[in-house]
N, C-alpha and C. Protein backbone atom coordinates (compact mmCIF):
# COMPACT_ATOMS: atom_id res chain seq x y z
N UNK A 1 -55.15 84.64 -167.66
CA UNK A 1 -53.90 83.96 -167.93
C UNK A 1 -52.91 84.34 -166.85
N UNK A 2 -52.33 83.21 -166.24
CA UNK A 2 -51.02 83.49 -165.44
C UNK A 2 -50.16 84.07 -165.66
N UNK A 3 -49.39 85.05 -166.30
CA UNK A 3 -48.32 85.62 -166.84
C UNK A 3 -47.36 86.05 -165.47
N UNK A 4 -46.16 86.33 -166.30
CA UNK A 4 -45.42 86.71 -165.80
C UNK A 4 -45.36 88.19 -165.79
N UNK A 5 -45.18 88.74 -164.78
CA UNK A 5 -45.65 90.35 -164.42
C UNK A 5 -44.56 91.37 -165.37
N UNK A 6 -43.45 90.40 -165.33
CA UNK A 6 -43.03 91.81 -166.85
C UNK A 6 -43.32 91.74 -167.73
N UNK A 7 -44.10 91.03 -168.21
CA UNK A 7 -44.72 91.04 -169.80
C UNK A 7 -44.16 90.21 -170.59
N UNK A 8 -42.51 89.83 -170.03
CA UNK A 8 -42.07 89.08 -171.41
C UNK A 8 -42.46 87.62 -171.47
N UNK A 9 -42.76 87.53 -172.79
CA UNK A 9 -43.52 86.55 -173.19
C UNK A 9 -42.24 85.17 -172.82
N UNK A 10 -42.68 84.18 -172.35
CA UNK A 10 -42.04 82.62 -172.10
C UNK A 10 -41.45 82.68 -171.46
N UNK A 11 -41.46 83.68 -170.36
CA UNK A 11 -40.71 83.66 -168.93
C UNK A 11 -41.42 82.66 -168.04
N UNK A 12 -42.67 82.47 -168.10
CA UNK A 12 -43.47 81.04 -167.21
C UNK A 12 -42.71 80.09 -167.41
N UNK A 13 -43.27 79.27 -166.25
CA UNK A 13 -42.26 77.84 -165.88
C UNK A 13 -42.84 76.60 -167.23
N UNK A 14 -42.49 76.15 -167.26
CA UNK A 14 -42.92 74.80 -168.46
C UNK A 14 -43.82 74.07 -167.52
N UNK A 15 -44.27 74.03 -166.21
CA UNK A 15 -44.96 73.57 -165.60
C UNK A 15 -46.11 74.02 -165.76
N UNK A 16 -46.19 75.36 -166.42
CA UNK A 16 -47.66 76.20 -165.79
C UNK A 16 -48.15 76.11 -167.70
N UNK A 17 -48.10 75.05 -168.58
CA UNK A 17 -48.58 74.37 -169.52
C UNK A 17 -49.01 73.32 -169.61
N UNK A 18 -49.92 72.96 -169.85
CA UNK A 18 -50.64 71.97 -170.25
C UNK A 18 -49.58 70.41 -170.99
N UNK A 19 -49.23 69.57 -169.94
CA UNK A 19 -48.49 68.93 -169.96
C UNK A 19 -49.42 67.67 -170.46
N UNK A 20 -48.69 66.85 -171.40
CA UNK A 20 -49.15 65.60 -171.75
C UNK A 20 -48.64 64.64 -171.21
N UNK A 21 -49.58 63.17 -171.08
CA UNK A 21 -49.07 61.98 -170.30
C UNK A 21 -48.41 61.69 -171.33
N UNK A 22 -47.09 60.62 -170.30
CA UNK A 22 -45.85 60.39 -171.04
C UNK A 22 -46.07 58.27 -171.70
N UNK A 23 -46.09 58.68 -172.86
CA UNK A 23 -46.86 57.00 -173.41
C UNK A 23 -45.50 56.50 -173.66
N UNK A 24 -45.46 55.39 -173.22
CA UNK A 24 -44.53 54.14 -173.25
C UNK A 24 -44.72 53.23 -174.41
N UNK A 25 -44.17 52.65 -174.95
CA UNK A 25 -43.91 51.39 -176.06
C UNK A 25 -42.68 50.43 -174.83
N UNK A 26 -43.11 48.94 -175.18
CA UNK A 26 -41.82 47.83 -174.60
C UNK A 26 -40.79 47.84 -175.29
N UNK A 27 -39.34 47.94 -175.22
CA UNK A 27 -38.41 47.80 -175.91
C UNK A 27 -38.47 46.88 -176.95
N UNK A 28 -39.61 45.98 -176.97
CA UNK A 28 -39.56 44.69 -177.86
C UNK A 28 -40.82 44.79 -179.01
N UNK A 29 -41.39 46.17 -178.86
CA UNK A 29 -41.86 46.13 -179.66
C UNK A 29 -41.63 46.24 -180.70
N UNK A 30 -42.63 46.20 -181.72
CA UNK A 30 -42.07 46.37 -183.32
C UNK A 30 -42.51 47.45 -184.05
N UNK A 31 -42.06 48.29 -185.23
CA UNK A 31 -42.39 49.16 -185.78
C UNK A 31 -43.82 49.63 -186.19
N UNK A 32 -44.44 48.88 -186.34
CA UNK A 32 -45.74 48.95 -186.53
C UNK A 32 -46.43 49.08 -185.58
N UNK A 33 -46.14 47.79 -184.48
CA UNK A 33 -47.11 48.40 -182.94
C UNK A 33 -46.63 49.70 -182.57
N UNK A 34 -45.16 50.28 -182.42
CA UNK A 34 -44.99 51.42 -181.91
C UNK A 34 -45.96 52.82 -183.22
N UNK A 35 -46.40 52.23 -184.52
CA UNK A 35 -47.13 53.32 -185.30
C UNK A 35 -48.34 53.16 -184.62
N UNK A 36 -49.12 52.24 -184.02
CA UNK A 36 -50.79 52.09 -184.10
C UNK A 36 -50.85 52.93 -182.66
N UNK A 37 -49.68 52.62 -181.67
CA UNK A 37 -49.63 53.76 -180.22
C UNK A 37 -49.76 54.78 -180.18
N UNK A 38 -48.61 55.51 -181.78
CA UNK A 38 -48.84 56.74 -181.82
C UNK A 38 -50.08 57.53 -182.61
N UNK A 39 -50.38 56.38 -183.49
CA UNK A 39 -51.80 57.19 -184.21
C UNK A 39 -52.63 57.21 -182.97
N UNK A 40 -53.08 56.08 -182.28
CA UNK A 40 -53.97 55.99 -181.08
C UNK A 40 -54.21 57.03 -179.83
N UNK A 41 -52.78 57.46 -179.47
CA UNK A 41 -52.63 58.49 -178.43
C UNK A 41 -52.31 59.84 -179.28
N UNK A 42 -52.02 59.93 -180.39
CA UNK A 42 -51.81 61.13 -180.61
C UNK A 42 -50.60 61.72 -180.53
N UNK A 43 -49.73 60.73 -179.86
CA UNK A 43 -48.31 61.54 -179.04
C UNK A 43 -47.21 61.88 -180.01
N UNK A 44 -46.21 62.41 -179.86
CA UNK A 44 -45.46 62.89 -180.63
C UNK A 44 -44.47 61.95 -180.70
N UNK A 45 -43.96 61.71 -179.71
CA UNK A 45 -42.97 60.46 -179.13
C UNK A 45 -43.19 59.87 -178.43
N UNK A 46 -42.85 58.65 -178.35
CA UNK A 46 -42.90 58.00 -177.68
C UNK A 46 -41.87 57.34 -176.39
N UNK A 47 -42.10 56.95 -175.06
CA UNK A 47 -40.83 56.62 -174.56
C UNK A 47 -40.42 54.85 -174.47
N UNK A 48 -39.25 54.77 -174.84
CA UNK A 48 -39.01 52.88 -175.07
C UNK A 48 -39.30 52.56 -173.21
N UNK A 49 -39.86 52.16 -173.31
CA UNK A 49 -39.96 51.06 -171.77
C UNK A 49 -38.43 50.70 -171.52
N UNK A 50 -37.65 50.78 -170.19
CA UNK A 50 -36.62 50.33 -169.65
C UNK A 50 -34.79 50.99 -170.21
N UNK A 51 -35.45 51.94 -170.99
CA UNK A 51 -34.20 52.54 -171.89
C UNK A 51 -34.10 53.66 -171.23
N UNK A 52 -33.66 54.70 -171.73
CA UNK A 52 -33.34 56.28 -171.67
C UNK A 52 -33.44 56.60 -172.98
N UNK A 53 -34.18 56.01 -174.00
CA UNK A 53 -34.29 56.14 -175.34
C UNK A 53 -35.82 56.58 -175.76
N UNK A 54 -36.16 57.56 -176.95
CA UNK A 54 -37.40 57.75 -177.73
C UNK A 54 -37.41 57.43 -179.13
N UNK A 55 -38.83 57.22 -179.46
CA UNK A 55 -38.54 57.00 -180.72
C UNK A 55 -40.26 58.16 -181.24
N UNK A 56 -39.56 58.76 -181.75
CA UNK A 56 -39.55 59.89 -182.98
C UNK A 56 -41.33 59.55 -183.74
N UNK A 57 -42.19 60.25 -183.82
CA UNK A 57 -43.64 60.37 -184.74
C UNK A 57 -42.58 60.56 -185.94
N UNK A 58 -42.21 61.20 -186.41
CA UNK A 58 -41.98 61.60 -187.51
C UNK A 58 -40.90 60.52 -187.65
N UNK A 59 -40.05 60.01 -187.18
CA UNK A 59 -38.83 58.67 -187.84
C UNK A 59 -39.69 57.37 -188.52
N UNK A 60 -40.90 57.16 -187.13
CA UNK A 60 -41.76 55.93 -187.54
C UNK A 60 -42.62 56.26 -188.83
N UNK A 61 -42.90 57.36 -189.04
CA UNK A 61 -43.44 57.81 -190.34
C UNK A 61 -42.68 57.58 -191.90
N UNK A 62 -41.40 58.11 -191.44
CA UNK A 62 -40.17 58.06 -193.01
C UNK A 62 -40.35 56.75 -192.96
N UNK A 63 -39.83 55.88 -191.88
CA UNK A 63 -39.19 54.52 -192.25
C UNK A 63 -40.19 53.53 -192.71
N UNK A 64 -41.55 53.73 -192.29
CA UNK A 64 -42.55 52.74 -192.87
C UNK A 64 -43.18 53.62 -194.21
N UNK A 65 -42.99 54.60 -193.86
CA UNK A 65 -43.18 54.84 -195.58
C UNK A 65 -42.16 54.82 -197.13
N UNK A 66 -41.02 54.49 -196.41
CA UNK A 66 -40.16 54.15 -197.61
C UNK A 66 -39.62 53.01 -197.44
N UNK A 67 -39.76 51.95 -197.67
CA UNK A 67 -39.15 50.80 -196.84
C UNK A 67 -37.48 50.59 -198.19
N UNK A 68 -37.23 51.39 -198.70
CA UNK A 68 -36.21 51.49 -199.32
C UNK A 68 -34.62 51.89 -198.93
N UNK A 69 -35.35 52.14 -197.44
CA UNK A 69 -33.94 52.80 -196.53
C UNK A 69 -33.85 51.68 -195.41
N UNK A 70 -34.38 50.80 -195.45
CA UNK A 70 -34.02 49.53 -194.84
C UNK A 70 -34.91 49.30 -194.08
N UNK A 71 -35.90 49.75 -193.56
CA UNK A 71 -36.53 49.57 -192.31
C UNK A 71 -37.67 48.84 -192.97
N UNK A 72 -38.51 47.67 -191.96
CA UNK A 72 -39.82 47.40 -192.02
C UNK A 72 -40.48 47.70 -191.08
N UNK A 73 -41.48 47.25 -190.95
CA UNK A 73 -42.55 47.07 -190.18
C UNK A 73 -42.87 46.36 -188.79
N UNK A 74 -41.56 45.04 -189.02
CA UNK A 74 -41.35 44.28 -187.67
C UNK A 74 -40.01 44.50 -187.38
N UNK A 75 -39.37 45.43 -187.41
CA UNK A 75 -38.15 45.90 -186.99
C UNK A 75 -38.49 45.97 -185.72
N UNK A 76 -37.42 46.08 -184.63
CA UNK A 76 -37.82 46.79 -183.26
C UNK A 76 -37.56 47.95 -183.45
N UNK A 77 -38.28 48.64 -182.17
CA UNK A 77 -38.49 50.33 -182.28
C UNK A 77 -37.01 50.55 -181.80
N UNK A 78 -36.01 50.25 -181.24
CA UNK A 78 -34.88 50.35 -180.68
C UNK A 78 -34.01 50.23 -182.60
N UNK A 79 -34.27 49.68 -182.98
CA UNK A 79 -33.59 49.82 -184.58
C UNK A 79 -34.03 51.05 -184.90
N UNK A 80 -34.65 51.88 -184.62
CA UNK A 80 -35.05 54.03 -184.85
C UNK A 80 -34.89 54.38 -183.79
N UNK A 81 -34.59 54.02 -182.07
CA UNK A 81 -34.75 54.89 -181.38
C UNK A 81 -33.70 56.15 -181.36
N UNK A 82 -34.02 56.67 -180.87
CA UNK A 82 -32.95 58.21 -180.75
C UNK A 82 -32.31 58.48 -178.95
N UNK A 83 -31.12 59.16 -178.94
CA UNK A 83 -31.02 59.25 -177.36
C UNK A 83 -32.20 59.96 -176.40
N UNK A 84 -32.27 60.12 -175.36
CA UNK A 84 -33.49 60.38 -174.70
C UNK A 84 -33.54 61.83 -174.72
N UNK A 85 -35.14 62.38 -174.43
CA UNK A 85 -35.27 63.72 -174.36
C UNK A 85 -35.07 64.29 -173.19
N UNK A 86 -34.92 65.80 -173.27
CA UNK A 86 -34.62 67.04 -172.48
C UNK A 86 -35.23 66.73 -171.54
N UNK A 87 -34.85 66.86 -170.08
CA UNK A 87 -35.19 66.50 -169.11
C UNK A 87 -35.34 68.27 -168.04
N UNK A 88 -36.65 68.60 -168.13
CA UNK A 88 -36.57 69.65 -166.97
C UNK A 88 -37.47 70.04 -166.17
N UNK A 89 -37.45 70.85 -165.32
CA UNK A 89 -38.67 70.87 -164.28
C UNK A 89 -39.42 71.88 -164.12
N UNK A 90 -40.51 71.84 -163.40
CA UNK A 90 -41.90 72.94 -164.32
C UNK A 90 -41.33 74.39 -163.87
N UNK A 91 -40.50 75.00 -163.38
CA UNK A 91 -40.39 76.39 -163.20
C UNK A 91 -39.10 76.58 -164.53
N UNK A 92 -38.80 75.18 -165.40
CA UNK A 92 -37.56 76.24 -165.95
C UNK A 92 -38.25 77.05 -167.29
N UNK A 93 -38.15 78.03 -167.33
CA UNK A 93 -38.41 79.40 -168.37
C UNK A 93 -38.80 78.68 -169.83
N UNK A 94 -40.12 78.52 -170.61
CA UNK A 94 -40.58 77.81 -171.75
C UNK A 94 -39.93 78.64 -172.61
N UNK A 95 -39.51 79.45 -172.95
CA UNK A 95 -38.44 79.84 -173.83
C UNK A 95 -37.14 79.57 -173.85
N UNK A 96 -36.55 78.79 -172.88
CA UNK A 96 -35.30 78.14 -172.53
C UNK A 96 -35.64 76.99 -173.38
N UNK A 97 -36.99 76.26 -172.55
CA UNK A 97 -36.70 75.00 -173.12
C UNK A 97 -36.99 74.76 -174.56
N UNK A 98 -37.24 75.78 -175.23
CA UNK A 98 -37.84 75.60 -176.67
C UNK A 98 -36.53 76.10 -177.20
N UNK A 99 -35.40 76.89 -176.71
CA UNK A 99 -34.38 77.02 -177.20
C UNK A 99 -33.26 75.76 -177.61
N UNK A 100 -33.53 75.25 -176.24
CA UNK A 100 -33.00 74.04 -176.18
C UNK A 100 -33.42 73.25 -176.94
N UNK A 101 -34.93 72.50 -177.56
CA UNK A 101 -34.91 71.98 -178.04
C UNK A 101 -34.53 72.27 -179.83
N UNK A 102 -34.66 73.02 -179.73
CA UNK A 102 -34.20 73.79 -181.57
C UNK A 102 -32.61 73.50 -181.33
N UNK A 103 -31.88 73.72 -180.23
CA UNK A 103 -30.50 73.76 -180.43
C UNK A 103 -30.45 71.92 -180.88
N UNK A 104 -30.74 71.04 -179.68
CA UNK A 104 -30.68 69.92 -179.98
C UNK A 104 -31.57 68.89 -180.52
N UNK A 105 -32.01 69.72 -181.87
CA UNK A 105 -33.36 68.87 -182.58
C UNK A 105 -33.77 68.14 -181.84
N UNK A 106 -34.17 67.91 -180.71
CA UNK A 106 -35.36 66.99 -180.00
C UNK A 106 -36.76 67.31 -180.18
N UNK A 107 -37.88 66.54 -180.56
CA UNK A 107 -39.17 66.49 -180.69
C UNK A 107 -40.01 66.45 -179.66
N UNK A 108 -39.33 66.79 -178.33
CA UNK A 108 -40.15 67.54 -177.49
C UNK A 108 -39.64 67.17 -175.77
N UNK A 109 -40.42 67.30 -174.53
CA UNK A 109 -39.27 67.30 -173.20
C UNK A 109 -40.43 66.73 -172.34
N UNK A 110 -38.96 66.43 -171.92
CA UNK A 110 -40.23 65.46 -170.29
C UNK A 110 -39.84 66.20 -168.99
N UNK A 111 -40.96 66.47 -168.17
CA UNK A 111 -41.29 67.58 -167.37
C UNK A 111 -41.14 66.40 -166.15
N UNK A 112 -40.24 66.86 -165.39
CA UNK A 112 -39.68 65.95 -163.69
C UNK A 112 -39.85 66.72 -162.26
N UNK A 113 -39.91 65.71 -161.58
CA UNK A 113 -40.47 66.10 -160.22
C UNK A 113 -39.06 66.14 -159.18
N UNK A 114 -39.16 66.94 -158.16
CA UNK A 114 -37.54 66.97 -157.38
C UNK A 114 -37.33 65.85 -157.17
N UNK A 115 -37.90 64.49 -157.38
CA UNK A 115 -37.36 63.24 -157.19
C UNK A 115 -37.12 62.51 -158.16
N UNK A 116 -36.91 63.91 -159.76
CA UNK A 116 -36.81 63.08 -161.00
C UNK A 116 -37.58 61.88 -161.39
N UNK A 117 -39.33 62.11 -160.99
CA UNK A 117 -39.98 61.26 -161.91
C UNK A 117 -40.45 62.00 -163.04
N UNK A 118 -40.88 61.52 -164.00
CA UNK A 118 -41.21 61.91 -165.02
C UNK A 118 -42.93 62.36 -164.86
N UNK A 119 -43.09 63.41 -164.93
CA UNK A 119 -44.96 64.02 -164.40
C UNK A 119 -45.37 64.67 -165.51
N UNK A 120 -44.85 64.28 -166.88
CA UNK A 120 -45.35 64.64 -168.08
C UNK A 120 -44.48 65.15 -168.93
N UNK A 121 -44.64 65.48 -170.41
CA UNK A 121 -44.20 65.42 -171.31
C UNK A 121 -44.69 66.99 -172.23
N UNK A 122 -43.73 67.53 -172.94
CA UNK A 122 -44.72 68.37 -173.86
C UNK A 122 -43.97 68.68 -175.36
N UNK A 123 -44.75 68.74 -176.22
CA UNK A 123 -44.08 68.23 -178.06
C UNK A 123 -43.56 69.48 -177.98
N UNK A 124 -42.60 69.94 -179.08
CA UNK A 124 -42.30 71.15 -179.74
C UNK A 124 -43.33 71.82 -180.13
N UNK A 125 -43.92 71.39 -180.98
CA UNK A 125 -45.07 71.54 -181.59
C UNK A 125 -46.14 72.54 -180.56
N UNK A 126 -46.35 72.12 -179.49
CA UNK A 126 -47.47 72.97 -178.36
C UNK A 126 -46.72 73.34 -177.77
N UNK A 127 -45.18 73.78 -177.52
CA UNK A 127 -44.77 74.61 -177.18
C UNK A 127 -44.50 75.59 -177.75
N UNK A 128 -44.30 75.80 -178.73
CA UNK A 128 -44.38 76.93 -180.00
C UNK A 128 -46.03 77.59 -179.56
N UNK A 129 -46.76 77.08 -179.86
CA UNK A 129 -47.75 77.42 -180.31
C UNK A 129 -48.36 78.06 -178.98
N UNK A 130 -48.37 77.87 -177.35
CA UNK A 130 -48.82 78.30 -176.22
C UNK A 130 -47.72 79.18 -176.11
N UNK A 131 -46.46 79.21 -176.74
CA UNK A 131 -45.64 80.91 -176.86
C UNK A 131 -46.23 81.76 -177.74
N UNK A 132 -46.83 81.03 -179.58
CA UNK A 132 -47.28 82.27 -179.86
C UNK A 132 -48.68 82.76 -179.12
N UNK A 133 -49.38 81.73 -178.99
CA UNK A 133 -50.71 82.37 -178.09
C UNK A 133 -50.33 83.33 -177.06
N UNK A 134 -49.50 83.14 -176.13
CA UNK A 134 -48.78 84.30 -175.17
C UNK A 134 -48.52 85.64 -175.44
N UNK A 135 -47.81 85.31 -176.77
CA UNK A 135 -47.43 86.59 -177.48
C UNK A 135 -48.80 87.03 -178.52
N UNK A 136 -49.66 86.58 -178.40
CA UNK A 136 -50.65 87.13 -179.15
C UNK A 136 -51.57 88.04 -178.31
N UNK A 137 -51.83 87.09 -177.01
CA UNK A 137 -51.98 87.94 -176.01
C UNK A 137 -51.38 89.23 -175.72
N UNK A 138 -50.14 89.29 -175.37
CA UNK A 138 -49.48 90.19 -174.78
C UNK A 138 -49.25 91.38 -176.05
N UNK A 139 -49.36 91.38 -177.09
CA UNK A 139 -49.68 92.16 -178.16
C UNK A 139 -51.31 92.80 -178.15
N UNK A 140 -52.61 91.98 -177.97
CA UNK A 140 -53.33 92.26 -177.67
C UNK A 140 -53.89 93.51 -176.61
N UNK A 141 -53.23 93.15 -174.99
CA UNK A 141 -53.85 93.79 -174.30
C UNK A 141 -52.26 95.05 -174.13
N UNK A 142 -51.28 94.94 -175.07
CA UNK A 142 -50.20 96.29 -175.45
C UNK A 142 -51.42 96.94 -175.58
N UNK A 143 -52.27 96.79 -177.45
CA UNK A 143 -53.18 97.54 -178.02
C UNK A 143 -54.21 98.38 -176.96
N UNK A 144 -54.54 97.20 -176.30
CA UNK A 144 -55.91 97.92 -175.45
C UNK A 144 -55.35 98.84 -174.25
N UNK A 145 -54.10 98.74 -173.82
CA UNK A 145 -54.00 99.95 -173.32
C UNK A 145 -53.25 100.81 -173.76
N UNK A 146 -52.68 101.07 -174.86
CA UNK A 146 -52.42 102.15 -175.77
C UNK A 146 -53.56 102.87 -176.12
N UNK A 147 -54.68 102.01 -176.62
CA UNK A 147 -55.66 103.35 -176.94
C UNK A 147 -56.45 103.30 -175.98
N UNK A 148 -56.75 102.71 -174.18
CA UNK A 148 -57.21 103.71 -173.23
C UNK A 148 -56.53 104.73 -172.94
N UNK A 149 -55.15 104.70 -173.05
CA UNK A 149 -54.65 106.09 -172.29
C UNK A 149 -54.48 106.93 -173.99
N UNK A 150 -55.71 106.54 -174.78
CA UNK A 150 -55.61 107.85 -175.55
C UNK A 150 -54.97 108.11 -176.84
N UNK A 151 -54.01 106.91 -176.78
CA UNK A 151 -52.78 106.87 -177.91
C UNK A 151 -53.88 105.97 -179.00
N UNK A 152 -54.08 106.86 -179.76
CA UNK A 152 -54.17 106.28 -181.43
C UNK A 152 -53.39 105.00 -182.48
């Protein structure tokens, strides 16, 4: 594992993770095509084609499952979208950006190139989880050299 040489855990760049391709929906689509994209790819969010806008796994989930809060099925995805996600680049600190996203409930960040293209994406969700793996690690090989040099 690449780590960072002081040990502390989520000091690596958000680059040096396993970044997901960034899946598009057309602004004109409808609620339902934007559900069959996300069951299909798996993705967490999605990005609206031609906006600065996302729309939410979990929004397209409430709203077609309760259709009591107004939403259907051929709504456009722009009737749920949300403002756009965290925008940063692969050396900034994955504990920053997971701060950030908890500060500003966003469902996850899109990873940019010095010419601000977009070169991938990564959920909350696997960013949590490649911090606790880090820190499971780095707890791990604490242990193994505590008891080579002897310590019980």
């Amino acid at each position: 594992m690449s780590g960072d040489p002081t040990g502390v855990a989520g000091t690596r760049g958000i680059g040096e993770l396993s970044l997901l391709p960034v899946v598009t929906v057309r602004s004109d689509a409808t609620l339902s095509e934007a559900a069959r994209v996300l069951h299909r790819t798996g993705a967490g969010f999605l990005r609206i084609e031609d906006t600065n806008r996302i729309l939410d796994r979990d929004d397209v989930v409430r709203a077609l499952a309760d259709p009591e809060d107004g939403f259907d099925a051929s709504m456009p995805t722009l009737a749920l979208a949300r403002g756009t996600l965290l925008a940063v680049t692969p050396a900034t600190p994955a504990i920053a950006v997971l701060g950030e996203l908890v500060r500003c409930e966003l469902p996850g960040v899109f990873v940019i190139d010095a010419e601000h293209r977009i070169i991938g994406c990564l959920r909350m969700g696997d960013l949590v989880s490649a911090l606790l793996e880090e820190l499971s690690l780095l707890d791990g090989l604490r242990h193994v050299l505590h008891v080579e040099r002897g310590h019980w």
